[in-house]
C-alpha atoms as a PDB file:
ATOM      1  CA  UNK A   1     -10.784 -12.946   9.671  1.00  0.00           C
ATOM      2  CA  UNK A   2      -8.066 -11.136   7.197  1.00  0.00           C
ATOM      3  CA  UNK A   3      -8.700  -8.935   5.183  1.00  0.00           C
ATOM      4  CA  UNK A   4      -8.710 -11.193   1.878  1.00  0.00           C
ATOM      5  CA  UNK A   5     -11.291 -12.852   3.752  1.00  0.00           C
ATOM      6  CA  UNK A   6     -13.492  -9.336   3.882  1.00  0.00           C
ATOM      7  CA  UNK A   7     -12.758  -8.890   0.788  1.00  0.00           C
ATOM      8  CA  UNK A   8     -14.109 -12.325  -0.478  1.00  0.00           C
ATOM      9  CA  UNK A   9     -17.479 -12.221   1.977  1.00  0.00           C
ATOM     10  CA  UNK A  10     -17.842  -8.163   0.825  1.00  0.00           C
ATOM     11  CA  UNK A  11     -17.856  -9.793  -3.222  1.00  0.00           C
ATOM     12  CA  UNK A  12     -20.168 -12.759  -2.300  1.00  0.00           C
ATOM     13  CA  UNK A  13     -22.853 -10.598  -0.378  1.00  0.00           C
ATOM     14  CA  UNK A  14     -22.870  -8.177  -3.738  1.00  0.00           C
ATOM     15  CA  UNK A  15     -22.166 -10.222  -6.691  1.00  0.00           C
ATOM     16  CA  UNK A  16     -22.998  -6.902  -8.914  1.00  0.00           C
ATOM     17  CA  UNK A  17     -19.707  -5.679  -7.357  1.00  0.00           C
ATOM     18  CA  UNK A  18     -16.362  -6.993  -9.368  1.00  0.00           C
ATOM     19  CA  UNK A  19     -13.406  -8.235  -6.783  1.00  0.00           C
ATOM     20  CA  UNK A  20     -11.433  -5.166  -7.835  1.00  0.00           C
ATOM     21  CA  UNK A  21     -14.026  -2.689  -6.415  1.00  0.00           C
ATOM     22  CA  UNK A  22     -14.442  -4.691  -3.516  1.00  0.00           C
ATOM     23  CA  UNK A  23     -10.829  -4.489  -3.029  1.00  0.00           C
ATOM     24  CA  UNK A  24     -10.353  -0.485  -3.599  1.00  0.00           C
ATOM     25  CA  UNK A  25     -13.597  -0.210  -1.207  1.00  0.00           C
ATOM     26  CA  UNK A  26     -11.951  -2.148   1.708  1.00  0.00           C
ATOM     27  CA  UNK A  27      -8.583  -0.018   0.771  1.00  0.00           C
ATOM     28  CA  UNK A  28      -9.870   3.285   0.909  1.00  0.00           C
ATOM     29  CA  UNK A  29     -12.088   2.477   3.907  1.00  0.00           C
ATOM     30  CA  UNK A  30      -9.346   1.628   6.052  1.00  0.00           C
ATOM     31  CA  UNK A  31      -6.539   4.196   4.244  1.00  0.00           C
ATOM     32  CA  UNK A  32      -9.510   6.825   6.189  1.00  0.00           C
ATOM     33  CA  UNK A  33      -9.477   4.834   9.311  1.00  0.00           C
ATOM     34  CA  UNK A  34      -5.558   5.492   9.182  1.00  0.00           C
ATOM     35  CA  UNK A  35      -5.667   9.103   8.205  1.00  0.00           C
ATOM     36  CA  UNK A  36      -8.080   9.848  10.582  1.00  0.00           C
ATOM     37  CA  UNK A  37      -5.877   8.458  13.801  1.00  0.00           C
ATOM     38  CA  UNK A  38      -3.018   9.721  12.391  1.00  0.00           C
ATOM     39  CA  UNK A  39      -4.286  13.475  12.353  1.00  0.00           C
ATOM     40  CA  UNK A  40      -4.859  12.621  15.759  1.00  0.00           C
ATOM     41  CA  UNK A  41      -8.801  12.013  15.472  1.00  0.00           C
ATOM     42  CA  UNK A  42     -11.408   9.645  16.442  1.00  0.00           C
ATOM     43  CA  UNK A  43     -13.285   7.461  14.308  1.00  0.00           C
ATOM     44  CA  UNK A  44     -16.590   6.380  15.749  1.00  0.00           C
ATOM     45  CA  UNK A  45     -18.921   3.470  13.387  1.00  0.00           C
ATOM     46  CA  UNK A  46     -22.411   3.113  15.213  1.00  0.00           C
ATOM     47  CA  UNK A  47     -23.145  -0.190  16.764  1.00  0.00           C
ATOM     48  CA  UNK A  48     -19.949  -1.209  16.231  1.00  0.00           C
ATOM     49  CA  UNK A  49     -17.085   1.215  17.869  1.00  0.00           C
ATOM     50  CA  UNK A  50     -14.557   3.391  18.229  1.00  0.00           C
ATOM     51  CA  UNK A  51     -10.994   3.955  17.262  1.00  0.00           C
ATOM     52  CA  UNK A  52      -8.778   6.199  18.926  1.00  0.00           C
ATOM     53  CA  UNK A  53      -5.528   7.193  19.803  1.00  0.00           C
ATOM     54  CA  UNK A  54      -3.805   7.240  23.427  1.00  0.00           C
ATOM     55  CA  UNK A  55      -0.528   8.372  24.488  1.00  0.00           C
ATOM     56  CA  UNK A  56       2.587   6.108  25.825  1.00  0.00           C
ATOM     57  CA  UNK A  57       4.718   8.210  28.242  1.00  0.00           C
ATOM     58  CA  UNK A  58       8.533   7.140  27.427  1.00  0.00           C
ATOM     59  CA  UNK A  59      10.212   4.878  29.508  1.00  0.00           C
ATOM     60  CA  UNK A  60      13.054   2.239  29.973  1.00  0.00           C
ATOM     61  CA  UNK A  61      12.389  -1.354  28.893  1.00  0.00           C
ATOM     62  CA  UNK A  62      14.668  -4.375  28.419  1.00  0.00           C
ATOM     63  CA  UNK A  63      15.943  -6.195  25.657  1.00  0.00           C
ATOM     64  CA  UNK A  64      14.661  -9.646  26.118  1.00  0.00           C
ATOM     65  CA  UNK A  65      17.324 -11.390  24.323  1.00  0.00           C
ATOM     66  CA  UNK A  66      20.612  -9.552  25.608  1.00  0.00           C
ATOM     67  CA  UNK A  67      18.472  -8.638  29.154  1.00  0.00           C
ATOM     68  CA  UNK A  68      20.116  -5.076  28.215  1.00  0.00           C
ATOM     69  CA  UNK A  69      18.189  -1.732  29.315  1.00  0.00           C
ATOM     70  CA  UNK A  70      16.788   0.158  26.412  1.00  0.00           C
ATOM     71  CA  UNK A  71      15.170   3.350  26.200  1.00  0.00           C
ATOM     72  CA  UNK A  72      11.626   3.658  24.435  1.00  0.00           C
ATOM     73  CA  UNK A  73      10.398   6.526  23.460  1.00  0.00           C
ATOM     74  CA  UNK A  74       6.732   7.790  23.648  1.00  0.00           C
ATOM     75  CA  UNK A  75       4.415   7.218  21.291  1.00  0.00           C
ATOM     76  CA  UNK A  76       0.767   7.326  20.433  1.00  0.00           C
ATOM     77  CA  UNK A  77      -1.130   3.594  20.140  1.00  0.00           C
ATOM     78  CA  UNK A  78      -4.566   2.704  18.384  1.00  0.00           C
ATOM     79  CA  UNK A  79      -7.327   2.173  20.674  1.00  0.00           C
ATOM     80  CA  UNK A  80     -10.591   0.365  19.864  1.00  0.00           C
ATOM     81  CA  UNK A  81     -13.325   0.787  22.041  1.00  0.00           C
ATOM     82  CA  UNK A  82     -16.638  -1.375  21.027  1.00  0.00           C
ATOM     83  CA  UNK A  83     -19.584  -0.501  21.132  1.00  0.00           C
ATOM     84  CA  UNK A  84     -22.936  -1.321  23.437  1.00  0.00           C
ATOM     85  CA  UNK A  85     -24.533  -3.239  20.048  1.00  0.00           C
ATOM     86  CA  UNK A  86     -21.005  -5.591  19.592  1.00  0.00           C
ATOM     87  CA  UNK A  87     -20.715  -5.845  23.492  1.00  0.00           C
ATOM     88  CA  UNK A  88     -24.422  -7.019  23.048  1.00  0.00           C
ATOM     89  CA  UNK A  89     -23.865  -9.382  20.524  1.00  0.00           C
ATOM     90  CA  UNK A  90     -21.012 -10.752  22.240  1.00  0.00           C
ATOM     91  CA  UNK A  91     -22.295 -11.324  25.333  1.00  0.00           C
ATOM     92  CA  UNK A  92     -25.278 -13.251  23.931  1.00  0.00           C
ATOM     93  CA  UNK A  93     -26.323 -15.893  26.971  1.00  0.00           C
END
């Protein structure tokens, strides 16, 4: 699913809500999300997960076009961790 897609099943579910508010409610959700990891901070949604950052030590990696050795510096990554309920509902037998 994309995120015009949310936005569509969001406006369907609550027809009281006009596309516009659906769209600056999906916005500012994940705009939080976002300013949350990038302060460094966890975001945790009950039943459904949580997002996180982790740390990538610097290292050397390859260009895989040239096969030339480039350096990469560290960075921090998302993370997404689900929860027991979505590991539940995915696992459904």
């Amino acid at each position: 699913m994309i995120r015009s897609e949310l936005v569509l099943k969001i406006a369907e579910a609550h027809p009281d809500l006009q596309p516009n508010e659906v769209e600056r409610i999906v916005t500012t959700f994940f705009d939080e999300i976002c300013k949350r990891l990038a302060a460094d901070g966890r975001v945790e949604l009950r039943g459904f997960g949580a997002f996180s950052t982790r740390a990538r030590d610097a290292r050397t990696g390859r260009n895989p076009r040239t096969g030339e050795i480039v350096a990469v510096d560290a960075k921090r990554v998302p993370y997404f961790k689900p929860g027991k309920e979505m590991r539940a509902r995915l696992n459904v037998a």
